[in-house]
Protein backbone atom coordinates (compact mmCIF):
# COMPACT_ATOMS: atom_id res chain seq x y z
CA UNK A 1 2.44 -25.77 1.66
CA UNK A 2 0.52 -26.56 4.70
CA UNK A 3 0.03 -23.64 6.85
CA UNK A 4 2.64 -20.55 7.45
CA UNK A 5 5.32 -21.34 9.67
CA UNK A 6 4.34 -20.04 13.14
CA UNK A 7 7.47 -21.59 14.98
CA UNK A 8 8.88 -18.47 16.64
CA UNK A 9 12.47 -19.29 16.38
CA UNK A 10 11.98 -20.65 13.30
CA UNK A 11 10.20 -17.42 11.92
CA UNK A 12 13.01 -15.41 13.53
CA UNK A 13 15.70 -17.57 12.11
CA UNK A 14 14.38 -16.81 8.62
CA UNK A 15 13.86 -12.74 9.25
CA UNK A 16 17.02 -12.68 11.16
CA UNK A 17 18.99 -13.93 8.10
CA UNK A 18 17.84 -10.96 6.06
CA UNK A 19 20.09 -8.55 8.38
CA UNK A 20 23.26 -10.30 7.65
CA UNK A 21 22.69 -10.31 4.34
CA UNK A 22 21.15 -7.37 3.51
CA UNK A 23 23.10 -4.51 6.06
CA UNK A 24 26.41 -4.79 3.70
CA UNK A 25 24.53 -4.83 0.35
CA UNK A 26 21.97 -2.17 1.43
CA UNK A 27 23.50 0.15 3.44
CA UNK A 28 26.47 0.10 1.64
CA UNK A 29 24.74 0.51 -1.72
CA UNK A 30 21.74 3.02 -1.29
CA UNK A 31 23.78 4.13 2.33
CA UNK A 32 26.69 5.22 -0.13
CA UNK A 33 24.10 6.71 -2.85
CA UNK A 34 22.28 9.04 0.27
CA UNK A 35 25.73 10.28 1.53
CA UNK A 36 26.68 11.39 -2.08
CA UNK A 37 28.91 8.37 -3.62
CA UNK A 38 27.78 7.86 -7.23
CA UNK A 39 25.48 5.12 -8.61
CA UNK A 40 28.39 3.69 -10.62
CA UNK A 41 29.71 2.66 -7.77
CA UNK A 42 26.87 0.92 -6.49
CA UNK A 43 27.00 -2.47 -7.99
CA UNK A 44 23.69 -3.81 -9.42
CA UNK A 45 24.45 -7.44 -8.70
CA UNK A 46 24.57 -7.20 -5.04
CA UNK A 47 21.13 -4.86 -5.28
CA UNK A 48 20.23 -8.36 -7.46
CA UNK A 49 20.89 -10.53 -4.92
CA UNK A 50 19.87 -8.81 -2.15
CA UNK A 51 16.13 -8.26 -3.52
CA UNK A 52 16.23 -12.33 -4.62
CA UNK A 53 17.35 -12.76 -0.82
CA UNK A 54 14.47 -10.40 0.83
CA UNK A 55 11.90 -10.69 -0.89
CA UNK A 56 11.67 -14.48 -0.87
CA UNK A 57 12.08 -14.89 2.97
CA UNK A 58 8.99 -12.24 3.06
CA UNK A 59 7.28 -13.98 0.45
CA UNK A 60 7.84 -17.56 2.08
CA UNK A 61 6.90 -15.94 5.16
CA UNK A 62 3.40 -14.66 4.24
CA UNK A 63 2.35 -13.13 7.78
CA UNK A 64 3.01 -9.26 8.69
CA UNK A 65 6.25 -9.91 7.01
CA UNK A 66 4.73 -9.99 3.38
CA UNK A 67 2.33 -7.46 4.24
CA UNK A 68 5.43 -5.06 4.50
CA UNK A 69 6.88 -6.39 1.70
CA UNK A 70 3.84 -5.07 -0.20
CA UNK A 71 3.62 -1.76 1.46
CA UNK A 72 6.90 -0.98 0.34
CA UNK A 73 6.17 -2.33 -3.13
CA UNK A 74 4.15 0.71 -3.87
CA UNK A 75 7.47 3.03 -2.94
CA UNK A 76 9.55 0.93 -5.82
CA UNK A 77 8.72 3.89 -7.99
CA UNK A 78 11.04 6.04 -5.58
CA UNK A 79 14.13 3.87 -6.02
CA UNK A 80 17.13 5.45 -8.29
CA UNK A 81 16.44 3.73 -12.15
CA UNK A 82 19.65 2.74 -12.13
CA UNK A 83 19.25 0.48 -9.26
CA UNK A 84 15.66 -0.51 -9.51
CA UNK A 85 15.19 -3.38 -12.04
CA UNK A 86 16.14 -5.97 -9.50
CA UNK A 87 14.26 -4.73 -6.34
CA UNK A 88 11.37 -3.71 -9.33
CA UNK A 89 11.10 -7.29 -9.94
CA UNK A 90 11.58 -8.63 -6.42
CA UNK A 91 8.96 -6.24 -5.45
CA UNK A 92 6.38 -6.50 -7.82
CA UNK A 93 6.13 -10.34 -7.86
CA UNK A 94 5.06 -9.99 -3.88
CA UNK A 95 2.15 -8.03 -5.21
CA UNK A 96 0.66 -11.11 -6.83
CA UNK A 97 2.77 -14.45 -6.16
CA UNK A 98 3.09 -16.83 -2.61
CA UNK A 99 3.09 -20.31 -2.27
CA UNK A 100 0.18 -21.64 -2.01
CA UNK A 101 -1.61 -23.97 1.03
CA UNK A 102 -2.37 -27.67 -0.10
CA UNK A 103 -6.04 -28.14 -0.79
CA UNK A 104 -6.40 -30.28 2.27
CA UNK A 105 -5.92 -27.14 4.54
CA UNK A 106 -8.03 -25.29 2.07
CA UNK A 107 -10.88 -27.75 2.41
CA UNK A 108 -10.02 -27.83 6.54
CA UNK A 109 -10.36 -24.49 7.11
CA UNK A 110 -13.79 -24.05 5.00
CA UNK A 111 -15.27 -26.86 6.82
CA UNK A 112 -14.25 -25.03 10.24
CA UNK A 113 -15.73 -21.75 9.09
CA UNK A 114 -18.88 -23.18 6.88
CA UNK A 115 -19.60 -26.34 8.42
CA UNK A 116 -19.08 -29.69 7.27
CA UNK A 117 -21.35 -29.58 4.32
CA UNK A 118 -19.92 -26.82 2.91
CA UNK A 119 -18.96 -28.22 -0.52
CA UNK A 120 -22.81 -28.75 -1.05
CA UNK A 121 -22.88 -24.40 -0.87
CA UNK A 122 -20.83 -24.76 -4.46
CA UNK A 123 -21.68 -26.19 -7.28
CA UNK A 124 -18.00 -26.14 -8.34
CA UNK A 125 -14.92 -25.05 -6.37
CA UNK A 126 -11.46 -24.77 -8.12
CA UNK A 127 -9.18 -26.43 -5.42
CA UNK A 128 -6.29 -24.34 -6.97
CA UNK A 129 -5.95 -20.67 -6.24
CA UNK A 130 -6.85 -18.10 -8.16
CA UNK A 131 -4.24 -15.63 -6.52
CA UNK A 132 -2.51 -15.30 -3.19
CA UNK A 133 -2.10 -12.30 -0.57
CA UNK A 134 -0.29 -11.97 2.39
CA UNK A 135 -2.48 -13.92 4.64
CA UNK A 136 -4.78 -15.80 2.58
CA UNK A 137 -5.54 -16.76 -1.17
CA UNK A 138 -8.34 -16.62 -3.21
CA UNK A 139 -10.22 -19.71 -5.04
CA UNK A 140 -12.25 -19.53 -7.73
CA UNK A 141 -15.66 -21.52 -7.58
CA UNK A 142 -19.67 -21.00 -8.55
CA UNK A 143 -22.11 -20.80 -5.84
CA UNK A 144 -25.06 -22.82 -5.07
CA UNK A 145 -27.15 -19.96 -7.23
CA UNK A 146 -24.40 -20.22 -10.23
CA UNK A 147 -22.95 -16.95 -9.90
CA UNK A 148 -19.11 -16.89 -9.95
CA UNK A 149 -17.52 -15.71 -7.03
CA UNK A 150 -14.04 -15.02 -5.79
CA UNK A 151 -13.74 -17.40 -2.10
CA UNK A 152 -10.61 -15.99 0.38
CA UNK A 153 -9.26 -18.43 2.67
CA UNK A 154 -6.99 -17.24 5.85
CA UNK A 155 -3.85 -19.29 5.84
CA UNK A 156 -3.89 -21.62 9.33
CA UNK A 157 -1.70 -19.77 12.33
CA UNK A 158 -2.29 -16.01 10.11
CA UNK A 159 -2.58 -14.53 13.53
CA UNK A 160 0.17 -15.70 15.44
CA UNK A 161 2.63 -15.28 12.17
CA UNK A 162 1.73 -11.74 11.50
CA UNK A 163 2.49 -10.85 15.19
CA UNK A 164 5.55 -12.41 15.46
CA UNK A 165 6.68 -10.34 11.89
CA UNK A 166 6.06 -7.16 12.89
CA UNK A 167 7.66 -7.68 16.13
CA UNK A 168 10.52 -9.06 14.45
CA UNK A 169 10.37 -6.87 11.62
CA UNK A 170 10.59 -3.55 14.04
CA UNK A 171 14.08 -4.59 15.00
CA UNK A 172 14.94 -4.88 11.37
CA UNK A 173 13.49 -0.96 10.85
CA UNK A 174 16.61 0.54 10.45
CA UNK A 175 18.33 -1.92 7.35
CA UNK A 176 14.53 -1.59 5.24
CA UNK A 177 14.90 2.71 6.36
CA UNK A 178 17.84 2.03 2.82
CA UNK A 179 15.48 0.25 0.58
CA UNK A 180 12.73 3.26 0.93
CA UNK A 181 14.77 7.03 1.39
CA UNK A 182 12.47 9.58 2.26
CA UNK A 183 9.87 6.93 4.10
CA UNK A 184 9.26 6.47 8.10
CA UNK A 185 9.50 2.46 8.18
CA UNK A 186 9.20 2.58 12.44
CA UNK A 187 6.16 4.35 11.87
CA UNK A 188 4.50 2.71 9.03
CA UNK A 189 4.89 -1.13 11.18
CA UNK A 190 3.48 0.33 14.12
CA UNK A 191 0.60 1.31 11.91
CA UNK A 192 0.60 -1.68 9.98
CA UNK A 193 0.54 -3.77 13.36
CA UNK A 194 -2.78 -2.27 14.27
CA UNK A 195 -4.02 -2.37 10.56
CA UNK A 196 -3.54 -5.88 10.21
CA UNK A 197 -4.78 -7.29 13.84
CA UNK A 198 -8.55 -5.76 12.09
CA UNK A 199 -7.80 -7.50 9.21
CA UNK A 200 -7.40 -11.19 10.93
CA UNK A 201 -11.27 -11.09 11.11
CA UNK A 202 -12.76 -11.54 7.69
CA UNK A 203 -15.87 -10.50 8.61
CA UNK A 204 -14.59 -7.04 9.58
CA UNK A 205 -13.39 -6.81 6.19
CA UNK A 206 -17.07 -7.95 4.43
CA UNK A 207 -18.41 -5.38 6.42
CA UNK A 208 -16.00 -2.53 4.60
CA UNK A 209 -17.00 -4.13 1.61
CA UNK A 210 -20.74 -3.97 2.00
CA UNK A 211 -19.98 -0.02 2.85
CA UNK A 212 -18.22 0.21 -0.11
CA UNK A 213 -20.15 -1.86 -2.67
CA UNK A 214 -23.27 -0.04 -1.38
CA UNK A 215 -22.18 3.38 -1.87
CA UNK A 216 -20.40 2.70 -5.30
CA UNK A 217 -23.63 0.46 -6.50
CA UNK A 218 -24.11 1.27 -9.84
CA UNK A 219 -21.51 4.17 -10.25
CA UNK A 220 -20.03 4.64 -13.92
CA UNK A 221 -16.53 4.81 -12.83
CA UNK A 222 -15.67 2.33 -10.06
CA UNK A 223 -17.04 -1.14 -9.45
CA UNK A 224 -16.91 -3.03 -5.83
CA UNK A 225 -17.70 -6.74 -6.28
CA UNK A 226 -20.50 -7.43 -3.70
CA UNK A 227 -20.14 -10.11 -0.28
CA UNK A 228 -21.98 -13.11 -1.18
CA UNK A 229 -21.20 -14.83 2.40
CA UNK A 230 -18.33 -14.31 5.35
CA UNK A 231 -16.85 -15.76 8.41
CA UNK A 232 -13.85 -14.72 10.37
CA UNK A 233 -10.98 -17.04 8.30
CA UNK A 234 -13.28 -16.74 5.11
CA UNK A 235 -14.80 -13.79 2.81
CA UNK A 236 -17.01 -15.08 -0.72
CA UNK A 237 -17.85 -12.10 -3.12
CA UNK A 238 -18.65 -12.05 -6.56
CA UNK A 239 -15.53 -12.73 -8.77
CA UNK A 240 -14.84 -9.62 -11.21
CA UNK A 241 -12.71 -10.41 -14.57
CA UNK A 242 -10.53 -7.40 -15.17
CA UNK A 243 -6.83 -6.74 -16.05
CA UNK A 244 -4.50 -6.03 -13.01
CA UNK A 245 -2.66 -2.76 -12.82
CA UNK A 246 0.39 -4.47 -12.60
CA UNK A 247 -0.25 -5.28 -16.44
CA UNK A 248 -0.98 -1.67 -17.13
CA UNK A 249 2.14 -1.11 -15.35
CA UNK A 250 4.15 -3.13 -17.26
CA UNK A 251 3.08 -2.71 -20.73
CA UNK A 252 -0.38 -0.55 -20.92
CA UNK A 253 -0.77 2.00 -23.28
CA UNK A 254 -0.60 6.02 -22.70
CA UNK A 255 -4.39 6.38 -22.60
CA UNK A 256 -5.16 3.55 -20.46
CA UNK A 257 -2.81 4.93 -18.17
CA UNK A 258 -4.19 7.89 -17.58
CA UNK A 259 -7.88 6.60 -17.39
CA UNK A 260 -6.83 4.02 -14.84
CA UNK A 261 -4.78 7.07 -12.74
CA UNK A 262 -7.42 9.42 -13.16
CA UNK A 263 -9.72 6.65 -11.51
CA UNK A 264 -7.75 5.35 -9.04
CA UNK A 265 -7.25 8.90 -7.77
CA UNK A 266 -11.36 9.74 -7.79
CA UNK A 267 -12.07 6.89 -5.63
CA UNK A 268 -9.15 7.28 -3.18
CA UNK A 269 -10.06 11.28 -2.61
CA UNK A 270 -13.96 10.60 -2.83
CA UNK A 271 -14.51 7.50 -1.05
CA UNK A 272 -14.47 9.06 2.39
CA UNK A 273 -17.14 11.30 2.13
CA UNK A 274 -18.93 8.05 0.03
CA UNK A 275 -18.57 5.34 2.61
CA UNK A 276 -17.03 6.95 5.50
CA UNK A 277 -14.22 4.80 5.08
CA UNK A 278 -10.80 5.02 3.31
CA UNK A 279 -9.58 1.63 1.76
CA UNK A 280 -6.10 1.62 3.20
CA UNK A 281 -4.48 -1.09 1.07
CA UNK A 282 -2.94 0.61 -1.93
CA UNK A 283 -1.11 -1.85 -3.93
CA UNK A 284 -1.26 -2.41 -7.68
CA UNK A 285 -3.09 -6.14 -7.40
CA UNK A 286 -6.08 -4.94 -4.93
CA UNK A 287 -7.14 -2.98 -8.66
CA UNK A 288 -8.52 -4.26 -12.03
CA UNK A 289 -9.70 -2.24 -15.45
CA UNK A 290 -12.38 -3.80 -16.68
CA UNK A 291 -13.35 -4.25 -20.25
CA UNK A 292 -16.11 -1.24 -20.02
CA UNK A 293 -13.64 1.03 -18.49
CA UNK A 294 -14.59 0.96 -14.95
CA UNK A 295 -12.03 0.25 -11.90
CA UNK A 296 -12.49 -2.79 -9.63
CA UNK A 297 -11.43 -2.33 -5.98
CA UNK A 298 -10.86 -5.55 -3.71
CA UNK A 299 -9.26 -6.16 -0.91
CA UNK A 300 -11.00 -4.35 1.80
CA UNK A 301 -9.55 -5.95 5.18
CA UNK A 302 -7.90 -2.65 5.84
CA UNK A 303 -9.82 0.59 6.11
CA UNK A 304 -9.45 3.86 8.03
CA UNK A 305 -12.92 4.89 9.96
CA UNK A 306 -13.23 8.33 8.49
CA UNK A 307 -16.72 9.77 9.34
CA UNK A 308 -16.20 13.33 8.77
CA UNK A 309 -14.48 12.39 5.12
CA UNK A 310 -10.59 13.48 5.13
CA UNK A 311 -9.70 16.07 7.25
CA UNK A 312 -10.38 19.47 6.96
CA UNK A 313 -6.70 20.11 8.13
CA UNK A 314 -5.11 18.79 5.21
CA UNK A 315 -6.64 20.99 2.50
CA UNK A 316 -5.26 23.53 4.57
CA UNK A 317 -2.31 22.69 4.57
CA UNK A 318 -2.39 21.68 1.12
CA UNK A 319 -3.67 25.17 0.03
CA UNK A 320 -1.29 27.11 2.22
CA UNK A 321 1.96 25.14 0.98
CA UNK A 322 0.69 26.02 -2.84
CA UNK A 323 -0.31 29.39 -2.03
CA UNK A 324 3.52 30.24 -0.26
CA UNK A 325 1.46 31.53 2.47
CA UNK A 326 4.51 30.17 5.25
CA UNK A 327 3.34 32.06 8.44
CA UNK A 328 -0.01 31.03 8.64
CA UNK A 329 1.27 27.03 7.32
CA UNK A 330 3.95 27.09 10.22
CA UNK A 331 1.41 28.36 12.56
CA UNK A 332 -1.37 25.55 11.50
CA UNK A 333 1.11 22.77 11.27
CA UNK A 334 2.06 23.67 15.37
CA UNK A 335 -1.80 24.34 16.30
CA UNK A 336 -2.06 20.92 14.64
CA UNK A 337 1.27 18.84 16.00
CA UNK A 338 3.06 18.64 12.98
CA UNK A 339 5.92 20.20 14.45
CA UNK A 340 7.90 18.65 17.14
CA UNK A 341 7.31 21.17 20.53
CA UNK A 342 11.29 21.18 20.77
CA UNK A 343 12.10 21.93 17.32
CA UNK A 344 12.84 25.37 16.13
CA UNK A 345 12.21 25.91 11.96
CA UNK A 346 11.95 28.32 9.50
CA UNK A 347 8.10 29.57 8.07
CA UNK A 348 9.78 29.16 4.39
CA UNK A 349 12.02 26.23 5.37
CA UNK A 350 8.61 24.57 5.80
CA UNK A 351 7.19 25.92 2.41
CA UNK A 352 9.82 24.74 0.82
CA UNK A 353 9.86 21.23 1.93
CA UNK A 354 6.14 20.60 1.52
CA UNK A 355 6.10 22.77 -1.72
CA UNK A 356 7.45 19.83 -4.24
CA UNK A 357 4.81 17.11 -2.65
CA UNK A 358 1.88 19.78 -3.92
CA UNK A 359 2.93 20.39 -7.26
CA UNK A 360 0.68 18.22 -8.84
CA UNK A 361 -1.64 20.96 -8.11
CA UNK A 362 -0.52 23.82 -9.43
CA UNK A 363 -1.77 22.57 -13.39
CA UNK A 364 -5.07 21.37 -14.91
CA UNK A 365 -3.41 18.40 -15.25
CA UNK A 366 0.13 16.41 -14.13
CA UNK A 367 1.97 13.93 -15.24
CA UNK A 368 2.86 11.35 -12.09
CA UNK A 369 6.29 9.72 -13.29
CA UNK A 370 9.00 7.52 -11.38
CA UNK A 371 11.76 10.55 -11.84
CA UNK A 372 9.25 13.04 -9.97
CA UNK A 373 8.71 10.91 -7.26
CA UNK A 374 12.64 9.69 -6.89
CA UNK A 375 13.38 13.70 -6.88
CA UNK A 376 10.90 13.80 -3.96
CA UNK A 377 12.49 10.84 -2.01
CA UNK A 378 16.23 12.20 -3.13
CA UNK A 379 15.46 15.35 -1.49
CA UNK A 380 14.16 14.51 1.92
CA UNK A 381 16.73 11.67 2.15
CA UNK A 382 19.90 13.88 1.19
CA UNK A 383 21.30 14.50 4.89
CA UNK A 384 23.06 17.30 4.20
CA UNK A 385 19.95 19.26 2.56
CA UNK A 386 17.79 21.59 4.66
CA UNK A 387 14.73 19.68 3.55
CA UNK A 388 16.87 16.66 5.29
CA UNK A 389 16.63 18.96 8.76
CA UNK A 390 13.65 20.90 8.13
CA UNK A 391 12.00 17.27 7.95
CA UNK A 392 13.47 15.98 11.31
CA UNK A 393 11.78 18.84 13.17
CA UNK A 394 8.24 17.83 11.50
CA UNK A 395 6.02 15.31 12.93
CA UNK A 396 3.51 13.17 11.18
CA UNK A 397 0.58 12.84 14.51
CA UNK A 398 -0.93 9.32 14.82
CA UNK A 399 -4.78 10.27 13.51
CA UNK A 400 -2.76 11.24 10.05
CA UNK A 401 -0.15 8.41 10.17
CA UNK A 402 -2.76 6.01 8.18
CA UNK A 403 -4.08 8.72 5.45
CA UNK A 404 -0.36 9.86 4.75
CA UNK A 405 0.22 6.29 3.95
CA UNK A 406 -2.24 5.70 2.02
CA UNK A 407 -1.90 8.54 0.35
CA UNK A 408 1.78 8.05 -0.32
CA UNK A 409 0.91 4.62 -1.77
CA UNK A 410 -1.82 5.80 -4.41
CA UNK A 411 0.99 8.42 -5.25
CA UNK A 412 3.26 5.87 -5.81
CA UNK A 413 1.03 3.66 -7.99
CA UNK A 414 0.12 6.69 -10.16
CA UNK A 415 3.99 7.28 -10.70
CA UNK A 416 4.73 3.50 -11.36
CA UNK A 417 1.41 4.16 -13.96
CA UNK A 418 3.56 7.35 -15.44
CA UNK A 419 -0.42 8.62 -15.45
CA UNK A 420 -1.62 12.31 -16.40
CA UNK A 421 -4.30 13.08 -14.04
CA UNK A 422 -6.21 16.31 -13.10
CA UNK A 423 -5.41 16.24 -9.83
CA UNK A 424 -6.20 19.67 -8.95
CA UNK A 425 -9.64 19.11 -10.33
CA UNK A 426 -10.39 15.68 -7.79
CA UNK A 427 -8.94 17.19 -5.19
CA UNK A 428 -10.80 20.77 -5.50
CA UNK A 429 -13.96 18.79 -5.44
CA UNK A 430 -13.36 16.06 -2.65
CA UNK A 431 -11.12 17.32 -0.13
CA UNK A 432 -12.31 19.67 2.52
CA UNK A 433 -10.65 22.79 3.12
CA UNK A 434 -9.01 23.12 -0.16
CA UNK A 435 -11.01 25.06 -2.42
CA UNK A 436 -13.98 26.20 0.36
């Protein structure tokens, strides 16, 4: 491949064949599920084909359009079992697979960014990639010192691709609304859109990393592989060996599960107050186990500016909802904006839709599994529920748009993990407002 297709109309062509495909086998399969028709008569090899059809225009497409290909990957675990295998697979492989740029564009695109001798700064550079992400890939290579590091390369025309996705992608809102029940997609792009314009410039993204590796330096628990050397189309940190989550995923055992949960969930809740920062690209590949039981975070190019920690608010709300106390949630959630000024609701409607999404609290320890989390997404999505109506008079305000999500996504890697984790426990001690 030589760069990602920029072409407008041809970039629209390709997203704009997804609708015609996808509205009959989407919204008439999950459409039929959410309005009470049962599974059975959802066929699974239109679910099949319509995953093979999405997720390889999103993968070909690399841009904004993979990135929210990804995002949703981490929701897979809320999909009905008996229709997720296919859009499981179709999913998953977007965490870790894209075609790859020819090693001439490679080599073009370090010589822009590190200057025409820049092959002398190696002493050995492995012209094929290591792994590939949504707007660049990473090569293996040794540096001019001989340590091993990881080198990320921005695919040519990144910037105009992933603007013309998300634009294109809004329109498509409604049709990916089926593939994730429960999940504001208009939202989530708008937020995406702003995440990923920071991202573009790589050296944004070293500086998160420096934040992070400098706070974590020499913790016993997580691991953040330190920037050897960045420019804006190209990041070089030291290359970590570790295995992926999505192998723990897919065939780890019991116990590794629940260390790697128990982790991931520490560093998401902690690293505010840490770094100031909150690493706002939860999906299973930006995380590695290593062999002496630490987790490896990469992937920093999107990161919420949090220099207070998490908000106060939220432990709140968090203790109110487990606590039943209804009045005084209703009251903080309209002090606060969660509730839309025109809507009318219910103190214990309200406890009783955010009740479910705090019950990992309520033990020493809970077990995070796929059926919990499709309960969750089941319930909100069900339009003739009152958690369906109590939800449309909620709002999610734009400060805690980015948290939820990331939030949401840890959640969903921990039930994809099917991890036990003493959740009550990490958040007690890192979220504010909670337990003080």
């Amino acid at each position: 491949m030589t760069d990602i297709p920029r072409n407008a109309v041809q970039r629209t062509a390709k997203l704009a064949s997804l609708p015609i495909g996808v509205a009959g086998r989407v919204v008439g399969g999950w459409g039929k599920r959410l309005i009470g028709q049962s599974a059975e008569e959802v066929s699974s090899q239109l679910n099949a084909k319509t995953a093979e059809q999405l997720f390889a225009v999103l993968g070909q497409l690399k841009g904004g359009a993979m990135k929210f290909g990804q995002a949703l990957s981490v929701f897979e675990a809320a999909v009905p079992d008996e229709l997720a295998a296919p859009y499981r697979d179709a999913l998953t492989k977007l965490q870790a697979a894209a075609p790859p740029l020819e090693a001439r564009v490679v080599h073009r695109v370090l010589a822009e960014q590190l200057g025409a001798g820049w092959a002398k700064r190696f002493q050995e550079f492995d012209d094929v990639p290591a792994a590939a992400a949504s707007i660049g890939q990473v090569h293996r290579a040794i540096w001019h010192d001989g340590r091993e590091v990881a080198v990320k390369v921005q695919y040519p025309g990144a910037d105009e691709a992933l603007l013309s996705d998300l634009k294109q992608l809004q329109r498509f809102s409604r049709l990916f609304q089926a593939l994730v029940p429960g999940a504001e997609i208009k939202p989530l792009l708008a937020e995406l859109r702003e995440r990923m314009v920071e991202e573009l410039d790589y050296r944004t993204e070293a500086s998160h990393q420096r934040a992070f590796a400098k706070a974590f330096d020499g913790d016993e628990h997580v691991l953040v592989p330190k920037v050897v050397a960045s420019a804006p189309m190209v990041v070089i940190s030291e290359w970590v060996t570790g295995t992926p989550l999505a192998s723990i995923i897919r065939d780890g055992e019991q116990e590794t599960r629940d260390h790697a949960g128990t982790l991931l969930s520490e560093f998401h809740f902690s690293s505010p107050a840490r770094t100031g920062l909150l690493h706002a690209d939860p999906h299973p590949g930006n995380f590695m186990l290593l062999a002496d039981g630490r987790l490896c975070v990469i992937d920093f190019g999107a990161a919420a500016q949090l220099p207070n920690g998490l908000p106060r608010t939220l432990g709140l709300m968090t203790r109110l909802s487990l606590e039943h106390r209804s009045e005084e949630l209703l009251e903080l959630l309209r002090d606060e904006h969660f509730v839309r000024p025109d809507s009318e609701v219910e103190p214990d409607d309200v406890v009783a839709y955010l009740g479910p999404f705090v019950e990992p609290l309520r033990t020493k320890r809970f077990k995070f599994t796929r059926k919990w989390l499709q309960q969750q997404a089941e319930r909100i999505g069900d339009l003739r529920g009152q958690d369906f109506r109590t939800g449309r008079s909620l709002n999610l305000p734009p400060q805690y748009l980015l948290i939820h999500r990331v939030t949401m996504g840890a959640t969903g890697i921990l039930c994809q993990l099917g991890a036990e984790v003493p959740a009550r426990a990490i958040v007690s001690r890192w979220q504010p407002g909670f337990a003080d």
